[in-house]
Protein backbone atom coordinates (compact mmCIF):
# COMPACT_ATOMS: atom_id res chain seq x y z
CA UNK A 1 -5.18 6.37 -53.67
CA UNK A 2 -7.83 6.48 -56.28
CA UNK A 3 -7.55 9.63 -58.70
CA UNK A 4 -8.19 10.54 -62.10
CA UNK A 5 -5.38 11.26 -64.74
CA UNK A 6 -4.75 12.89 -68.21
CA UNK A 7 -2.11 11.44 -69.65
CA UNK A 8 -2.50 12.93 -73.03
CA UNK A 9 -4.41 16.29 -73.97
CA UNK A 10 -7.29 15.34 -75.96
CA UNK A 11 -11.16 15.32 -75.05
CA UNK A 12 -13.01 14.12 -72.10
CA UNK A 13 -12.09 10.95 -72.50
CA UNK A 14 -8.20 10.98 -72.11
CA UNK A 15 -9.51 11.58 -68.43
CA UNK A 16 -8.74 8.12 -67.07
CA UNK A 17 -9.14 6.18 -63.37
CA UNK A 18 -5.91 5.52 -62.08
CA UNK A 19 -4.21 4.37 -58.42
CA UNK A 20 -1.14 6.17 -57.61
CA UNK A 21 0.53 6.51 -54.46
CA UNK A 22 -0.53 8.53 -51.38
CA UNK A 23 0.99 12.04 -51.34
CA UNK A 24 2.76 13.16 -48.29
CA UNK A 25 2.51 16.44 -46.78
CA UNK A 26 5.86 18.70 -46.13
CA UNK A 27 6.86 22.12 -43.88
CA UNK A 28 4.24 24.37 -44.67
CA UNK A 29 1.77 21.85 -46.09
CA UNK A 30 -1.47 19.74 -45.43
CA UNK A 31 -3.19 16.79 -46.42
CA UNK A 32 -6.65 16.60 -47.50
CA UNK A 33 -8.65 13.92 -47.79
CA UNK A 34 -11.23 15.16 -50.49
CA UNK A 35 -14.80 14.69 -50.21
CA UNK A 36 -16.11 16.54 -53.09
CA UNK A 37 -14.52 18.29 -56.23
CA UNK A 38 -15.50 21.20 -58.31
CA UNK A 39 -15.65 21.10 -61.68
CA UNK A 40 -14.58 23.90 -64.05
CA UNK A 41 -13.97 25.09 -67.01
CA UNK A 42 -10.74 25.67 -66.74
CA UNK A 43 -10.26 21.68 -66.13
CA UNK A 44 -11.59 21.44 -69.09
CA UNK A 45 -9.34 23.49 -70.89
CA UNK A 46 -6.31 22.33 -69.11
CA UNK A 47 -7.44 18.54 -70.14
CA UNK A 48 -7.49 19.87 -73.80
CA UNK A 49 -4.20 21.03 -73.55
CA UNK A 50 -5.39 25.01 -74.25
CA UNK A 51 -5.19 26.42 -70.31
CA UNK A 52 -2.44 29.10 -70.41
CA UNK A 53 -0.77 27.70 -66.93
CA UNK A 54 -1.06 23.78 -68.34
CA UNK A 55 2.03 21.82 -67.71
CA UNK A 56 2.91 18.30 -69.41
CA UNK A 57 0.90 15.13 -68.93
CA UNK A 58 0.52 13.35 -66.89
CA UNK A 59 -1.61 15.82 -64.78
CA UNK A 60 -4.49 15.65 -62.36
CA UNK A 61 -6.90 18.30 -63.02
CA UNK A 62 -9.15 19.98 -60.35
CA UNK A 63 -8.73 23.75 -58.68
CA UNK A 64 -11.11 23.52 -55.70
CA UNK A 65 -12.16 20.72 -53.46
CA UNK A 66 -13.94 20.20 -50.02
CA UNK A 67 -12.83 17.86 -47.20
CA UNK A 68 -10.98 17.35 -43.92
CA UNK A 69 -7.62 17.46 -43.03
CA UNK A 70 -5.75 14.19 -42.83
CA UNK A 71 -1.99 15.47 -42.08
CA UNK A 72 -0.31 18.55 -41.53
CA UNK A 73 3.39 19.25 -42.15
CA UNK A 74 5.41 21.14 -40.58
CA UNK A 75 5.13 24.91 -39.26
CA UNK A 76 0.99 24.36 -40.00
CA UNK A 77 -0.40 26.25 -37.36
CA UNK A 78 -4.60 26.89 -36.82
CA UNK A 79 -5.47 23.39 -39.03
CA UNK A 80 -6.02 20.41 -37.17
CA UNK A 81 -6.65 16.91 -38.21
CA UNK A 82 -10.34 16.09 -38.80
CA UNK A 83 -11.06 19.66 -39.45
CA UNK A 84 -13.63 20.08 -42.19
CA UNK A 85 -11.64 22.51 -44.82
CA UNK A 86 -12.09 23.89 -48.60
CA UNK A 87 -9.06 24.41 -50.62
CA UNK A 88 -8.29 25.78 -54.03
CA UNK A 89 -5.09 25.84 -56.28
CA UNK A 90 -2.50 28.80 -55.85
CA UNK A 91 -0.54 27.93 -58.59
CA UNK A 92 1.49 24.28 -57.67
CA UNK A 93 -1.51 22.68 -59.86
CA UNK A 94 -1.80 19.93 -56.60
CA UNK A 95 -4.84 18.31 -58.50
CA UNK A 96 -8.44 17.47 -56.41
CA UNK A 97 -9.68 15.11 -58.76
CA UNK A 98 -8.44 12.38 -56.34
CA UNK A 99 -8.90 10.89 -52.84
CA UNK A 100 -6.37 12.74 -51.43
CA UNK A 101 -4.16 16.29 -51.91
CA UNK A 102 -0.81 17.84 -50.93
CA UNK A 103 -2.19 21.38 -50.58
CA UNK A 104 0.00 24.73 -49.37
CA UNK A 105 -1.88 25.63 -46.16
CA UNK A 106 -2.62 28.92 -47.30
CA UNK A 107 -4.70 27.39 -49.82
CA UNK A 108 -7.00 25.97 -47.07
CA UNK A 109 -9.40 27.51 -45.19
CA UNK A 110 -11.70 26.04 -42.40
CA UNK A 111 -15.63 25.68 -42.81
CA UNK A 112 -17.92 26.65 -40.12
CA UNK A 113 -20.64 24.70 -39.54
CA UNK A 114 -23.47 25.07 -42.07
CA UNK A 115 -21.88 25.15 -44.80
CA UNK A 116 -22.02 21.28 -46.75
CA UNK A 117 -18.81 19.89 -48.17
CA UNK A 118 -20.63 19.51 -51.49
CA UNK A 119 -21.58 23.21 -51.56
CA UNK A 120 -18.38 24.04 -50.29
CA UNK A 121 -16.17 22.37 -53.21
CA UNK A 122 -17.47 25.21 -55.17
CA UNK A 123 -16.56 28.00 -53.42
CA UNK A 124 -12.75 28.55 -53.88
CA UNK A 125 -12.55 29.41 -57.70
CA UNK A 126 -16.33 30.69 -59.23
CA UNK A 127 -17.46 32.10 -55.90
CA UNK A 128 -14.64 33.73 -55.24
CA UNK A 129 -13.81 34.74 -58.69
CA UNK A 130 -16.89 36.79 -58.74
CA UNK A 131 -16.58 38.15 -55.29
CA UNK A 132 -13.04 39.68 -56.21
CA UNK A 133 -14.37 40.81 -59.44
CA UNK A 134 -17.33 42.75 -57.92
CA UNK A 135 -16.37 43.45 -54.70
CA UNK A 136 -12.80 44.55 -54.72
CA UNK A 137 -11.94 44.89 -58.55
CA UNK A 138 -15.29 46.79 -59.88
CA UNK A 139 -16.29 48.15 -56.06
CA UNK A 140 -20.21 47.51 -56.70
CA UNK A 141 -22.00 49.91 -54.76
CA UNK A 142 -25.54 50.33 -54.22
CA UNK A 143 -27.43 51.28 -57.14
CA UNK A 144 -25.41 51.02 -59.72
CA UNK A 145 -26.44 48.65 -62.20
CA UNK A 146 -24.29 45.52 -63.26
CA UNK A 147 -24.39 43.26 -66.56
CA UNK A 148 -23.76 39.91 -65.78
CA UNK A 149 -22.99 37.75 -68.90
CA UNK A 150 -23.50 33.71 -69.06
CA UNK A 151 -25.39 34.30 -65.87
CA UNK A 152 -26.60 30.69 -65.09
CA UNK A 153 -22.90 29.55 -64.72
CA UNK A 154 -21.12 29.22 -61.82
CA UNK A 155 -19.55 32.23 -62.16
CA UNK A 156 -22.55 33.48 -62.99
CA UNK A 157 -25.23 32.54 -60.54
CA UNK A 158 -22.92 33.69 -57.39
CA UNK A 159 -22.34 37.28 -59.37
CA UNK A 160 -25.99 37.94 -59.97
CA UNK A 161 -26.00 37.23 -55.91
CA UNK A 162 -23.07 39.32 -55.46
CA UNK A 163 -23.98 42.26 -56.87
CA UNK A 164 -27.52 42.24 -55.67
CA UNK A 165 -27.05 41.67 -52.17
CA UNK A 166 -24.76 44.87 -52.61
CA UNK A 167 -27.71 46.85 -53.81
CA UNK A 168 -27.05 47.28 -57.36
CA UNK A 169 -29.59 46.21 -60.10
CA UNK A 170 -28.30 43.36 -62.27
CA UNK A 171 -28.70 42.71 -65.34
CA UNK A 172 -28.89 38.89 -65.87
CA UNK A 173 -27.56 37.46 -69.74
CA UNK A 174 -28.06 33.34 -70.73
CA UNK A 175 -27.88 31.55 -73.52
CA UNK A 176 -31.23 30.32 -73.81
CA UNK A 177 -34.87 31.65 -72.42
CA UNK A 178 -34.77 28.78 -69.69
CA UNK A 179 -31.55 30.07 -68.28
CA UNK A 180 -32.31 33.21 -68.39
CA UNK A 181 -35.40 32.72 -66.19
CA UNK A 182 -33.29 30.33 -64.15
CA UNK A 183 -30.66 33.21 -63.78
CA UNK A 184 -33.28 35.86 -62.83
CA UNK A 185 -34.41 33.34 -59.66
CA UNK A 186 -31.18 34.66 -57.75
CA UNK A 187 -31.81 38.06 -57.61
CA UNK A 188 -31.49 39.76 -60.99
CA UNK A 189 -33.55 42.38 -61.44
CA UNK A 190 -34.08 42.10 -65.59
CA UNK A 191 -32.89 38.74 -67.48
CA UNK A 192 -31.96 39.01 -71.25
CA UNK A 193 -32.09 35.55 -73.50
CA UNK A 194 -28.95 36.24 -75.72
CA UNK A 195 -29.87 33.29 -78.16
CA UNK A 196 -32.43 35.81 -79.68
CA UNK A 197 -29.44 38.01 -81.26
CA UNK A 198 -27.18 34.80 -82.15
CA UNK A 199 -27.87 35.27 -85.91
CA UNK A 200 -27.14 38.86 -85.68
CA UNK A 201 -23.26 40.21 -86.41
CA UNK A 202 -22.02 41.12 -83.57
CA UNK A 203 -24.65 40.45 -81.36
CA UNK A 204 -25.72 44.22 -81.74
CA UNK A 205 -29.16 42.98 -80.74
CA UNK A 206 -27.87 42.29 -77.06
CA UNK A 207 -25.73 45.80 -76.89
CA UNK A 208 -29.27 47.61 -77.82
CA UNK A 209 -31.11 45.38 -75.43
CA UNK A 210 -28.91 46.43 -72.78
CA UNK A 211 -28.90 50.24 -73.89
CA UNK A 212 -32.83 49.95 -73.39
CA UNK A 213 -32.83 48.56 -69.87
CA UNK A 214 -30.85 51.21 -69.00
CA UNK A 215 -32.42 54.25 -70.88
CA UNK A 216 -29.55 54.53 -73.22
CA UNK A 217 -26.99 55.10 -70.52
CA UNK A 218 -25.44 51.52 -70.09
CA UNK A 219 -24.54 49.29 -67.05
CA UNK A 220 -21.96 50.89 -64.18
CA UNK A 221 -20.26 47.40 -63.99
CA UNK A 222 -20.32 44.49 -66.99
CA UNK A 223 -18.51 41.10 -65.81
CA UNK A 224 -17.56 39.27 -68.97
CA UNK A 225 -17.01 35.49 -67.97
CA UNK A 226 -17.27 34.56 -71.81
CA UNK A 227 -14.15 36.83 -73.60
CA UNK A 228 -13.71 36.60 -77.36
CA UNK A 229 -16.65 38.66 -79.34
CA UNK A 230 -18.20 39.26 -76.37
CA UNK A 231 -15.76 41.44 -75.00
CA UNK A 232 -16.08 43.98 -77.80
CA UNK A 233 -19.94 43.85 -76.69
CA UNK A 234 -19.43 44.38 -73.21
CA UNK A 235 -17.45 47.56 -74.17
CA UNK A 236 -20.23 49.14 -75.81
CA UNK A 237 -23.07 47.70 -73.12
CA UNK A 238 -20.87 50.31 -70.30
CA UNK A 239 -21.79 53.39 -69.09
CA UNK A 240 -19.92 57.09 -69.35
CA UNK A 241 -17.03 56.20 -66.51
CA UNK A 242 -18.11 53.03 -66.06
CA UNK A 243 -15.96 49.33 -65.43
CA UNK A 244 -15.63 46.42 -67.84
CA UNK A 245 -14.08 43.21 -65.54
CA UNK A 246 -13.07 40.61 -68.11
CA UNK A 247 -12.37 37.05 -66.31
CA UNK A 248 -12.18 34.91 -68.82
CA UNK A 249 -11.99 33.54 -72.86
CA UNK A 250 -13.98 30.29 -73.19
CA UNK A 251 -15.24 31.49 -76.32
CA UNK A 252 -11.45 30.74 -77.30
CA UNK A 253 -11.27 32.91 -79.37
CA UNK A 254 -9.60 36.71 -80.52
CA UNK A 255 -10.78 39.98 -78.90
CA UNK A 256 -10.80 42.68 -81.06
CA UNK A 257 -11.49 45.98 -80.10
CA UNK A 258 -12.24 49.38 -81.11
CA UNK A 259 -10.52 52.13 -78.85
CA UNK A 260 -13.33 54.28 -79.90
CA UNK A 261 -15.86 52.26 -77.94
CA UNK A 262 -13.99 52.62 -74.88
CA UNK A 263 -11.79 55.85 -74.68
CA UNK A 264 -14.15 58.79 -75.05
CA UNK A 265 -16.32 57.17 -72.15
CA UNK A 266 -13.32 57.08 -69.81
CA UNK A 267 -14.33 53.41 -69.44
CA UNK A 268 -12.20 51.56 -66.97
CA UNK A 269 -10.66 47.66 -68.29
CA UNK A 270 -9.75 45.41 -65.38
CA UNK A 271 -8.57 42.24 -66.31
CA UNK A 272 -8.72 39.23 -63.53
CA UNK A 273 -7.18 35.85 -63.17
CA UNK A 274 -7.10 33.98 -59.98
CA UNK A 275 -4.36 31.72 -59.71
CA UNK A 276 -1.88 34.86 -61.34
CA UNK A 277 -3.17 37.02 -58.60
CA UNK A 278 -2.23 34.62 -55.70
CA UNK A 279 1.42 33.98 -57.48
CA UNK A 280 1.65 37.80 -57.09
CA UNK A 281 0.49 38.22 -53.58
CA UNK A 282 -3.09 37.97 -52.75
CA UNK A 283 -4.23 35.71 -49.97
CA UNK A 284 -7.68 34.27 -50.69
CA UNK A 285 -8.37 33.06 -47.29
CA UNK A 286 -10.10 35.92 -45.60
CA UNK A 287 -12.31 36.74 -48.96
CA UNK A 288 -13.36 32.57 -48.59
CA UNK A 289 -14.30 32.70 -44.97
CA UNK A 290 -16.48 35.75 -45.48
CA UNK A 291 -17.97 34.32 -48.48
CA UNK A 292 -18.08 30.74 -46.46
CA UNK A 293 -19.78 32.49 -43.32
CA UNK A 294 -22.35 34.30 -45.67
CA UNK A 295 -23.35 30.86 -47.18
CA UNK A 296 -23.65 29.56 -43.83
CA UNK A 297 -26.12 32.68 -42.65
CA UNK A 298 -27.93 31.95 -45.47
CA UNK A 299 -27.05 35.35 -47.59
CA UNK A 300 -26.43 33.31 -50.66
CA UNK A 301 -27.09 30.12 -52.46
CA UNK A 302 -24.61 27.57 -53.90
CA UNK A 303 -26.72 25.68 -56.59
CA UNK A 304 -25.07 22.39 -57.73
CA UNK A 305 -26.88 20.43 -60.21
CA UNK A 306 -25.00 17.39 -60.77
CA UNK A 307 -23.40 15.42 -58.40
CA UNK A 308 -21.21 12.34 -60.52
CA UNK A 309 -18.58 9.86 -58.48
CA UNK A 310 -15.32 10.55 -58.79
CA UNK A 311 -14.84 7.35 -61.64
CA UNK A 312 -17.19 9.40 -63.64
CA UNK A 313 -15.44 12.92 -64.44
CA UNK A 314 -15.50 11.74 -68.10
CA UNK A 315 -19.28 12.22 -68.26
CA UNK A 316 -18.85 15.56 -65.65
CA UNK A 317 -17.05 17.27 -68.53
CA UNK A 318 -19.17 15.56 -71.37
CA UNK A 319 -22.05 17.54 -69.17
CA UNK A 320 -19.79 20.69 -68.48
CA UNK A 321 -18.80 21.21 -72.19
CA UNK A 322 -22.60 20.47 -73.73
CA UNK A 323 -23.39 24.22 -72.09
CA UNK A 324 -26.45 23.05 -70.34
CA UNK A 325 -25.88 22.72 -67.25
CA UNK A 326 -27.17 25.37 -65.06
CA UNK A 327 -25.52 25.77 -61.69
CA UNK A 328 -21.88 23.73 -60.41
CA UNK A 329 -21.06 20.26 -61.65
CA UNK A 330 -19.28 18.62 -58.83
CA UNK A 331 -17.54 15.29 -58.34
CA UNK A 332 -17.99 12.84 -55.17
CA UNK A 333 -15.26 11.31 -54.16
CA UNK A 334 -15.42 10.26 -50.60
């Protein structure tokens, strides 16, 4: 089968074309013959060599895909062959950037009808990332109001969704004044262009913008998806009893913290990872069908903006890594 390799950590273009042989599902497995890959950052850190869970080259990146089942092994029950699935990576790192996957099957969850196997690829880590966050970590409830930080991500975009279909106002935050207007398209109810502080230590500019939206009081909910710096921000950007959900360090960088920002506002610090969670438990599978059936009724929107064959994943992470991309980057593979 067709897939694409790393066989040394380096940049995007250690990620090279290769034919290797078919995999072959066992007990308690299934085959999927991919149609359409997501693209994340996390590939891109685990093709750099600096993901925390990264094993040794060689390695096939990818942690969600979209296609139809081609085997099952044994003890598979409720999959069939043909059946149009999404699947995501529970930990045993099976790789979608290739033709063809050995999957666990509780990593794969049928589609209903309505739901495209392009949209669908990037379901299983952003969308559900944020749904977890929000909906079971933070508990969003109507009203409240919810910072969302590098809001035109992927991440991002199906957060500002989350949280306002749940009622609450959101606060949208982008690098740039395009994707903050982008961003505020999906529901967000004010959109802050966090380039304007990026001269300013600490980004205090943003904290104080974010202290005026909400009359002084701060946000009931902030989802940091960028880590580093920001996480200090995010801290001071919360509310008297409020919830900081931190997802994520692509800023690569240290997090320092003062208690005193946090403490005395009995501010609560939930951390989230997904592939940690499902070693220790969780089953994704009924969070992705509800979030799969909303898509399908039309509750939310899954914007991709590039589409690139499966050959081209060099140029997908070129385009991932450049920070302008608003919306999924996916790879087509069938």
């Amino acid at each position: 089968m067709r897939a694409v390799r790393i066989e040394e950590f380096g940049g995007p273009e250690v990620l090279v074309p290769v034919e290797v042989p078919d995999p072959v599902p066992g007990p308690g497995q299934v085959l999927v013959r991919i149609a359409a890959a997501g693209v994340n950052r996390a590939d891109a850190l685990l093709r750099a060599g600096a993901y925390h869970r990264a094993g040794r080259p060689p390695l096939i990146p990818g942690a969600e895909a979209a296609g139809t089942v081609a085997a099952v092994g044994e003890g598979v029950g409720g999959l069939r062959d043909g059946q149009r699935v999404m699947a995501l990576d529970g930990g045993e790192s099976p790789g979608y950037y290739a033709e063809l996957a050995v999957v666990n099957a509780r990593q794969v969850v049928p589609l209903p009808d309505g739901v495209g196997l392009t949209e669908a690829a990037t379901l299983p880590v952003a969308w559900l990332s944020a749904w977890y966050c929000l909906r079971r970590l933070a508990r969003v409830a109507k009203g409240e109001t919810v910072v969302v930080k590098a809001a035109a991500s992927g991440v991002g975009t199906a957060a500002v969704q989350i949280a306002a279909r749940a009622g609450a106002r959101v606060i949208a935050l982008a690098g740039s004044a395009e994707k903050a207007a982008w961003a505020g398209e999906f529901g967000a109810s004010e959109v802050v262009d966090t380039s304007r502080y990026a001269d300013e230590g600490e980004g205090e500019g943003e904290v104080e913008e974010v202290l005026r939206l909400t009359g002084g009081r701060g946000a009931d909910v902030v989802l940091d998806t960028v880590g580093g710096r920001a996480l200090g921000r995010s801290l001071r950007e919360t509310a008297h009893g409020g919830r900081v959900v931190s997802l994520a360090n692509v800023a690569l960088e240290p997090s320092t913290l003062d208690t005193r920002d946090f403490y005395p506002k009995n501010i609560a610090i939930l951390g989230f990872q997904l592939t940690n969670r499902q070693i220790h438990g969780y089953d994704p599978r009924p969070d992705l069908r509800e979030l799969a059936e909303r898509v399908a009724a039309g509750d939310y929107r899954v914007p991709v903006e590039t589409v690139l064959p499966l050959e081209r994943a060099r140029a997908a992470h070129e385009r991932l890594e450049s920070r302008d991309n608003r919306g999924k980057i996916v790879l087509s593979v069938g």
